[in-house]
PDB file of N, CA and C in Angstrom:
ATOM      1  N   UNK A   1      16.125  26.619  21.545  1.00  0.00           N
ATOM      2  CA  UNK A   1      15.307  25.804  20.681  1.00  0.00           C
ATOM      3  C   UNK A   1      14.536  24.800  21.534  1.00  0.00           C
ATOM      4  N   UNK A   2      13.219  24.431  21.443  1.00  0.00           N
ATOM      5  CA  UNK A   2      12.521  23.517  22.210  1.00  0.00           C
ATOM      6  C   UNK A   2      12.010  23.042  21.072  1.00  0.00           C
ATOM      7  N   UNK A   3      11.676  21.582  21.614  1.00  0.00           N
ATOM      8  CA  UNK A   3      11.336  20.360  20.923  1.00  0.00           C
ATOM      9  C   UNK A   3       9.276  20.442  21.236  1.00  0.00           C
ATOM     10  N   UNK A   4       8.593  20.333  20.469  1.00  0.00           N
ATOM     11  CA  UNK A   4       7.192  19.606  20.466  1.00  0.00           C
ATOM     12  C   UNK A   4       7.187  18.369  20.529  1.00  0.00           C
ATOM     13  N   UNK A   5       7.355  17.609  22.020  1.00  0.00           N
ATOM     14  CA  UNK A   5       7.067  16.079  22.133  1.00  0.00           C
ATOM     15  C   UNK A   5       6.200  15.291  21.487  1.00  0.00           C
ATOM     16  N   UNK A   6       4.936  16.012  21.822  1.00  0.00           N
ATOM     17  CA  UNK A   6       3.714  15.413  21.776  1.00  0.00           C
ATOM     18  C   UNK A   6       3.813  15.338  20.155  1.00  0.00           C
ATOM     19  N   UNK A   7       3.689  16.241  19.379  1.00  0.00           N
ATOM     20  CA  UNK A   7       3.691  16.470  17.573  1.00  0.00           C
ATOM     21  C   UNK A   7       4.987  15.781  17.026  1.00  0.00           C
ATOM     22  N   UNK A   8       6.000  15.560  17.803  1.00  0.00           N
ATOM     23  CA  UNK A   8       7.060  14.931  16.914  1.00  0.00           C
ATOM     24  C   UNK A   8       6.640  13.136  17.867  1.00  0.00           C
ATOM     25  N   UNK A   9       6.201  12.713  18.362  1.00  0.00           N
ATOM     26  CA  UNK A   9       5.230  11.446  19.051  1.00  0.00           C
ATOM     27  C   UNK A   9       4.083  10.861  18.082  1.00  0.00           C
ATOM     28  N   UNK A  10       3.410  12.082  17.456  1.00  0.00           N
ATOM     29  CA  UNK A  10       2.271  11.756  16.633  1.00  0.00           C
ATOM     30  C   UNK A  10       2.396  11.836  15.105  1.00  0.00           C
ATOM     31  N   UNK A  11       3.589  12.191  14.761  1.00  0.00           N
ATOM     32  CA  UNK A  11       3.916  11.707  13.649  1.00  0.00           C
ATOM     33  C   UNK A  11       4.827  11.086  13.328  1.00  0.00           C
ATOM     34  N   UNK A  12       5.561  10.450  14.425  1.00  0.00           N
ATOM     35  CA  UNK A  12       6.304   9.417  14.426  1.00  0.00           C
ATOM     36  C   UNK A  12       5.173   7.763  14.423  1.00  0.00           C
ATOM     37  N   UNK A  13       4.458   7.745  15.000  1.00  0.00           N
ATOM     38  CA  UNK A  13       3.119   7.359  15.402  1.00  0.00           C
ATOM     39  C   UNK A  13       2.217   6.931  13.785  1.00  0.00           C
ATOM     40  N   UNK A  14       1.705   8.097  13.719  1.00  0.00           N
ATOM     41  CA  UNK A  14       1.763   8.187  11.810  1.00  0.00           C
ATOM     42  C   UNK A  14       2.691   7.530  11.209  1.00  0.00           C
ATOM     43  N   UNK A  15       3.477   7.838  11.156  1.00  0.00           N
ATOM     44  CA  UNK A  15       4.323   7.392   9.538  1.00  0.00           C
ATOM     45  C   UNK A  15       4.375   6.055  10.002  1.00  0.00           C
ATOM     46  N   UNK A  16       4.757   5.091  11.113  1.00  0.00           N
ATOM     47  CA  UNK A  16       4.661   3.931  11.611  1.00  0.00           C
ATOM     48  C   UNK A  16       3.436   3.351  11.017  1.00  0.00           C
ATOM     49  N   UNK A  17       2.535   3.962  11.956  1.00  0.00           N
ATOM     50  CA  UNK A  17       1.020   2.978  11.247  1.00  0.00           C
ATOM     51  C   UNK A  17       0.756   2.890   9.642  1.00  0.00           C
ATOM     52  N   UNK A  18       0.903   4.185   8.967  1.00  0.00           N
ATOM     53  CA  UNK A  18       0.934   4.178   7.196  1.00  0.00           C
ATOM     54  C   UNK A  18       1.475   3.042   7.316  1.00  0.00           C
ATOM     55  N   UNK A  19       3.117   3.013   7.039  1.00  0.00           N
ATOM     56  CA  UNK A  19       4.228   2.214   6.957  1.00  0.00           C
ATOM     57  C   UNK A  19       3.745   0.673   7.247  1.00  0.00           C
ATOM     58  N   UNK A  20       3.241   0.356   8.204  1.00  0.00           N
ATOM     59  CA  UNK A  20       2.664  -0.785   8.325  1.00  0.00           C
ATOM     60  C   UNK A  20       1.394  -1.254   7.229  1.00  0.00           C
ATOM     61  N   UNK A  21       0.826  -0.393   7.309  1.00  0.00           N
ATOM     62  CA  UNK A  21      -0.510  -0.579   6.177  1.00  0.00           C
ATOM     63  C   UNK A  21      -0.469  -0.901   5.275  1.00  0.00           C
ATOM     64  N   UNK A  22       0.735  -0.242   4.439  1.00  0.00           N
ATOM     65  CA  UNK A  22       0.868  -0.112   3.132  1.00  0.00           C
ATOM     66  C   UNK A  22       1.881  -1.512   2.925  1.00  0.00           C
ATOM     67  N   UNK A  23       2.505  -1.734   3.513  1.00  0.00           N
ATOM     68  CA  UNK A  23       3.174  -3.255   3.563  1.00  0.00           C
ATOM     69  C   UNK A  23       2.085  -4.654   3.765  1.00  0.00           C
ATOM     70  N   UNK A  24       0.990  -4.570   4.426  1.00  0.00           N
ATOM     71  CA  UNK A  24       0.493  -5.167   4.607  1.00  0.00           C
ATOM     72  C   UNK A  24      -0.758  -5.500   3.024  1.00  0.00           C
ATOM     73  N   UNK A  25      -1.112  -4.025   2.860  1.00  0.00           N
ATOM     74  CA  UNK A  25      -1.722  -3.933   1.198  1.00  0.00           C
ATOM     75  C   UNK A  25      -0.813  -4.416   0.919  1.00  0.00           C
ATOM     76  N   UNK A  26       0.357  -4.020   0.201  1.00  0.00           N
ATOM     77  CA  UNK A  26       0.844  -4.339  -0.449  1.00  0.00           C
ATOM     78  C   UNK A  26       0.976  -6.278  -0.654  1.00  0.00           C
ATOM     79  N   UNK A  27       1.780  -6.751   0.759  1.00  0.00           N
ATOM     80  CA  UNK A  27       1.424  -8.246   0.812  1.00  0.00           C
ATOM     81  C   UNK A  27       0.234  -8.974   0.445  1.00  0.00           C
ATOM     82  N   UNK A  28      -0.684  -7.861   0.527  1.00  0.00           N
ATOM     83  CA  UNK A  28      -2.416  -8.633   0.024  1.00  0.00           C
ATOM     84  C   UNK A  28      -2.381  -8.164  -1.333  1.00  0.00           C
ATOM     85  N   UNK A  29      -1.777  -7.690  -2.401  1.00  0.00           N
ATOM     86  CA  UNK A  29      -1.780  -7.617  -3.562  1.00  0.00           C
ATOM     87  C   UNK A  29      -0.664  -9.032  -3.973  1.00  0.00           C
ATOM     88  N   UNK A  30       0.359  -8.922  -3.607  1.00  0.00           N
ATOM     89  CA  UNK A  30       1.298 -10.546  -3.407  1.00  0.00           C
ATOM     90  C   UNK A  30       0.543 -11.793  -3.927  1.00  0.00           C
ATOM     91  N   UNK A  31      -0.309 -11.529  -2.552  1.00  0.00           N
ATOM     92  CA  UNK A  31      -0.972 -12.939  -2.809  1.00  0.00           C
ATOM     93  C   UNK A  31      -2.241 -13.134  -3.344  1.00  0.00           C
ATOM     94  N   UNK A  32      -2.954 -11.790  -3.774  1.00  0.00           N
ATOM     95  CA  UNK A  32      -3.698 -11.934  -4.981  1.00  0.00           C
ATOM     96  C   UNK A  32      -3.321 -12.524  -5.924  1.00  0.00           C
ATOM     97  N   UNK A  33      -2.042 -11.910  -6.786  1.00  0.00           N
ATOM     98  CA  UNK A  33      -1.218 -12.757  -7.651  1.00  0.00           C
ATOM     99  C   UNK A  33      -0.666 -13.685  -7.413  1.00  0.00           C
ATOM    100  N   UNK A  34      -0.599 -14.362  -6.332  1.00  0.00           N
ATOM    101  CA  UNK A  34       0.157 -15.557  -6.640  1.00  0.00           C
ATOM    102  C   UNK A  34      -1.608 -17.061  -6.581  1.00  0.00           C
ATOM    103  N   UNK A  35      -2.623 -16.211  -5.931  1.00  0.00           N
ATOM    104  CA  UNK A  35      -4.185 -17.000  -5.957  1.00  0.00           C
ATOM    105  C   UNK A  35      -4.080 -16.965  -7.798  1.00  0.00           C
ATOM    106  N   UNK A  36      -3.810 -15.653  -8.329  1.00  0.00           N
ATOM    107  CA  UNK A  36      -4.097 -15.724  -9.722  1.00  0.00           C
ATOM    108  C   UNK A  36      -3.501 -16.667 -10.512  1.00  0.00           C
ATOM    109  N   UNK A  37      -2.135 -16.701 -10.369  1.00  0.00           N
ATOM    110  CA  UNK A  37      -1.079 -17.553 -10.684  1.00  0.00           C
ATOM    111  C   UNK A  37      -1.085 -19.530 -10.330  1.00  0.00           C
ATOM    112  N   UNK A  38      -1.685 -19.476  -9.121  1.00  0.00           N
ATOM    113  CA  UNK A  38      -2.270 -20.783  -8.840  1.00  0.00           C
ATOM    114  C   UNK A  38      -3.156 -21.254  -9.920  1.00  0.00           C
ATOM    115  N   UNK A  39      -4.556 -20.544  -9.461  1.00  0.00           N
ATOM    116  CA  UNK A  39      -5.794 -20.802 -10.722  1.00  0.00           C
ATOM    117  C   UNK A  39      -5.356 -21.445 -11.907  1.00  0.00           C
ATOM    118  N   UNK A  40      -4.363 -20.918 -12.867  1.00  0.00           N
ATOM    119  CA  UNK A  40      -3.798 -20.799 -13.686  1.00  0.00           C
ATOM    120  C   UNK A  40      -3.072 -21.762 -13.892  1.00  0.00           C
ATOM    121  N   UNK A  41      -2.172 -22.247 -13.243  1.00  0.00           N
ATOM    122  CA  UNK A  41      -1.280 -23.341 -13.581  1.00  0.00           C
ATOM    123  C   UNK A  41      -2.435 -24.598 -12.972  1.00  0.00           C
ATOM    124  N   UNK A  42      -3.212 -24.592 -11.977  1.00  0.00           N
ATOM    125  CA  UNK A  42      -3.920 -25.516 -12.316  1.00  0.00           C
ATOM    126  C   UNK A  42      -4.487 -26.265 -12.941  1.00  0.00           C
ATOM    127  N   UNK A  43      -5.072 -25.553 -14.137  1.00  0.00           N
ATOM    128  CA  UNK A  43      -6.103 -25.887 -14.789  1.00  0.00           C
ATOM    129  C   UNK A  43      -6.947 -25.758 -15.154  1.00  0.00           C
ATOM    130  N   UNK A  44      -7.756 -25.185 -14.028  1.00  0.00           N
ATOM    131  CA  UNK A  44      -9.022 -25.082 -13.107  1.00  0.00           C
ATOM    132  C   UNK A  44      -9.694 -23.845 -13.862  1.00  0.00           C
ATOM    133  N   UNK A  45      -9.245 -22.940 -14.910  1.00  0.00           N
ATOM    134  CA  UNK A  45      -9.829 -21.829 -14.975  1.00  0.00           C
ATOM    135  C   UNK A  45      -9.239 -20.694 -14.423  1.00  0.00           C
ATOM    136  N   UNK A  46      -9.123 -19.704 -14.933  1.00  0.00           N
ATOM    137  CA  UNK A  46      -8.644 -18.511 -13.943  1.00  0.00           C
ATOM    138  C   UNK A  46      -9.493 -17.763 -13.067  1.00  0.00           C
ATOM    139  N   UNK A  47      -8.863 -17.553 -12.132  1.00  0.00           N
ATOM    140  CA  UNK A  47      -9.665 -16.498 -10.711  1.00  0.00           C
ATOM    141  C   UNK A  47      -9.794 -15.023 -11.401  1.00  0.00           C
ATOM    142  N   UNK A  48     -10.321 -14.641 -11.854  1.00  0.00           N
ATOM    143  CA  UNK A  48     -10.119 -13.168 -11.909  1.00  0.00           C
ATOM    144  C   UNK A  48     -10.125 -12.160 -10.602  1.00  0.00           C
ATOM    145  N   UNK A  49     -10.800 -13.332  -9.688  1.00  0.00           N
ATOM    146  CA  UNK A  49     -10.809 -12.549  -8.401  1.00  0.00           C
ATOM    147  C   UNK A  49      -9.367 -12.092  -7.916  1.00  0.00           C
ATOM    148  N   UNK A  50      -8.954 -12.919  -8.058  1.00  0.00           N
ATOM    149  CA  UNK A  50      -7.300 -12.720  -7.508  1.00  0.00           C
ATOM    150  C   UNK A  50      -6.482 -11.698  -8.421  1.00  0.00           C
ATOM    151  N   UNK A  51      -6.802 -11.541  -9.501  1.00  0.00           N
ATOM    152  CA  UNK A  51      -6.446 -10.761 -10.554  1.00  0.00           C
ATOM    153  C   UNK A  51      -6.641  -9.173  -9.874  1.00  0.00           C
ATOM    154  N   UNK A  52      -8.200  -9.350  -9.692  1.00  0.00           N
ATOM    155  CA  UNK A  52      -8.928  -7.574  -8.856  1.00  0.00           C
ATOM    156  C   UNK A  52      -8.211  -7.358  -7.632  1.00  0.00           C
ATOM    157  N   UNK A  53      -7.991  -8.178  -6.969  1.00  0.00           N
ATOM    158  CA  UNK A  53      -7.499  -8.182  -5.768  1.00  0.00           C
ATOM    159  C   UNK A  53      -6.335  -7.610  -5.665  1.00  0.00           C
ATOM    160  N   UNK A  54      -5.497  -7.902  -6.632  1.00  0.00           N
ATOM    161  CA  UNK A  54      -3.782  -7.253  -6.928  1.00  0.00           C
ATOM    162  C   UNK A  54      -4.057  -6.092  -7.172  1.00  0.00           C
ATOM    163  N   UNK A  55      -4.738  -5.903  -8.448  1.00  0.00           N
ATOM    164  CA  UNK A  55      -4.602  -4.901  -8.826  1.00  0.00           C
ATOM    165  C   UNK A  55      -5.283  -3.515  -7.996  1.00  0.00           C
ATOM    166  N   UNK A  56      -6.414  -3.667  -7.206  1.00  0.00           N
ATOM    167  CA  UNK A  56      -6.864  -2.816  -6.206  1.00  0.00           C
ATOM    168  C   UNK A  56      -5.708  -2.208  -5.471  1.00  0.00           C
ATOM    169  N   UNK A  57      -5.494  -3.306  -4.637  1.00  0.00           N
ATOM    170  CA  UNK A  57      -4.050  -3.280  -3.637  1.00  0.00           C
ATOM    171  C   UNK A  57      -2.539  -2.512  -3.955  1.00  0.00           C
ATOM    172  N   UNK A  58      -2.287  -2.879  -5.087  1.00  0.00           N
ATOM    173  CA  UNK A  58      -1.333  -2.143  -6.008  1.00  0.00           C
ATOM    174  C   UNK A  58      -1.752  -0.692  -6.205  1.00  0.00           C
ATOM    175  N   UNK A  59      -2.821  -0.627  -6.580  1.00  0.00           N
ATOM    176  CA  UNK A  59      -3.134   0.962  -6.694  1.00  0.00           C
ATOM    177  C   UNK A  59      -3.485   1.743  -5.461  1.00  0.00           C
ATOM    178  N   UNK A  60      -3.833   0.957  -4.410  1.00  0.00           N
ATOM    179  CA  UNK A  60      -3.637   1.309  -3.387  1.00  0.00           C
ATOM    180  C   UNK A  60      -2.621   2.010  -3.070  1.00  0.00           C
ATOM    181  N   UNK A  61      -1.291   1.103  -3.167  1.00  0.00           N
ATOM    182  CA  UNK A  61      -0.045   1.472  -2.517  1.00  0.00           C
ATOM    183  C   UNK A  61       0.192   3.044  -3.405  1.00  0.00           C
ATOM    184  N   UNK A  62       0.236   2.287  -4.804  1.00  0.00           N
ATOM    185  CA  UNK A  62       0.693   3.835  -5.442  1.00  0.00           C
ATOM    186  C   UNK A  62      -0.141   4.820  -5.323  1.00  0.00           C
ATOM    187  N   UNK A  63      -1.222   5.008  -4.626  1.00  0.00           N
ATOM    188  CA  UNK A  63      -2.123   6.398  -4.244  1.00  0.00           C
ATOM    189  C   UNK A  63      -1.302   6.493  -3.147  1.00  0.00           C
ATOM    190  N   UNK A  64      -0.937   5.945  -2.169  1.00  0.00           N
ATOM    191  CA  UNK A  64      -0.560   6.265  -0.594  1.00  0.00           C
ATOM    192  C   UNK A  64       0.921   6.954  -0.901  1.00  0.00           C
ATOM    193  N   UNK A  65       1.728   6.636  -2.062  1.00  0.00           N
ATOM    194  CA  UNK A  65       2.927   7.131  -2.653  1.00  0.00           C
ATOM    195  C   UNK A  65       3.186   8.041  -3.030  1.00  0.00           C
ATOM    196  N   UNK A  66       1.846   8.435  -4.273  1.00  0.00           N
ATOM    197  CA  UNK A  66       1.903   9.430  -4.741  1.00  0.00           C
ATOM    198  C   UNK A  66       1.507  10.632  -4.238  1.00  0.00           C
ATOM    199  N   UNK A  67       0.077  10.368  -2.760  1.00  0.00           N
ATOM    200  CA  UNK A  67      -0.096  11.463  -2.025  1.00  0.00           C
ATOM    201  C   UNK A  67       0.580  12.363  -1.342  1.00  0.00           C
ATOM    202  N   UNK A  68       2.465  10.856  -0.869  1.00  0.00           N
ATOM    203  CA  UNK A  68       3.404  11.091  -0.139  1.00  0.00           C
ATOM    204  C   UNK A  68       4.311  12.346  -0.676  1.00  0.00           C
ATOM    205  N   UNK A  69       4.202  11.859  -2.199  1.00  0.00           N
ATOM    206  CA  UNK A  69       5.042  13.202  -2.959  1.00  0.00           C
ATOM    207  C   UNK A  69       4.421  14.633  -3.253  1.00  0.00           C
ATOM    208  N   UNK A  70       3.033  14.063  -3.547  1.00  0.00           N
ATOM    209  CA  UNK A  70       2.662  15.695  -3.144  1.00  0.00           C
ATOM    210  C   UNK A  70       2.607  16.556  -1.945  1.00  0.00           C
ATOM    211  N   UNK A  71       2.767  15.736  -0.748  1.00  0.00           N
ATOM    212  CA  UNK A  71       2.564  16.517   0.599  1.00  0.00           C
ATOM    213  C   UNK A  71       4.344  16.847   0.334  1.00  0.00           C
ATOM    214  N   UNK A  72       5.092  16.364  -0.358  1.00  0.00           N
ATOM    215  CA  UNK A  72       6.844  16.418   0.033  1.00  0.00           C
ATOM    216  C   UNK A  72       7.162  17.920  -1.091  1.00  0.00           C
ATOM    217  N   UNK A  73       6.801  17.309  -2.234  1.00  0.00           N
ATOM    218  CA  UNK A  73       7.020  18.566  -3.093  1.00  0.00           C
ATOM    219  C   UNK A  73       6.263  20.041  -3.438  1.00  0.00           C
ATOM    220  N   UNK A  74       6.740  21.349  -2.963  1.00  0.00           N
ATOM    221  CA  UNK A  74       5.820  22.203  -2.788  1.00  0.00           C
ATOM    222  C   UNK A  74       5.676  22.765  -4.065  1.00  0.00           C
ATOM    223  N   UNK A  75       5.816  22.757  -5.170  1.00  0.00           N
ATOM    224  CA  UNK A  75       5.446  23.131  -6.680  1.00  0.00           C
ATOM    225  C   UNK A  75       3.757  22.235  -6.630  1.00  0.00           C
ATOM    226  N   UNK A  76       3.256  21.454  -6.032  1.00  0.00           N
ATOM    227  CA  UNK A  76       1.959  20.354  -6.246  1.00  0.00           C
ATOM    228  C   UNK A  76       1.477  21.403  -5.808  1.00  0.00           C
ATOM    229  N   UNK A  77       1.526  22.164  -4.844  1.00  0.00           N
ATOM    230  CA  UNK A  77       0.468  22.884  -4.188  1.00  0.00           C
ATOM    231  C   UNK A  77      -0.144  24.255  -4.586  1.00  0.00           C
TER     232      UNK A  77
END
């Protein structure tokens, strides 16, 4: 049995960088809602910006999730 360095390197490589990304969206959906949540208890009017901002980010993550399960489950294909 021999190992592919280079291909088990580059998707180790991969799933790292996703993995990072999607934590990082994800944290920028966080603090969309919590800009939204500020606005709000202020006073001041609400941000809706911060509102779009979550919710982009959020759907972000769950596209990067759900793509994950179709590449995993072979009935999608």
């Amino acid at each position: 049995m021999t190992l592919d360095w280079s291909a088990l390197g580059q998707v180790t490589a991969v799933s790292i960088g996703v993995t990072v990304a999607v934590v990082v969206v994800f944290a920028l959906g966080v603090l969309g809602l919590a800009r939204f949540e500020g606005a709000r208890e202020d006073g001041g009017g609400t941000s809706s910006l911060g509102l779009a901002q979550a919710g982009l980010c959020f759907l972000a993550c769950a596209a990067v999730v759900a793509y994950g399960i179709y590449l995993i489950v072979p009935q999608f294909h």
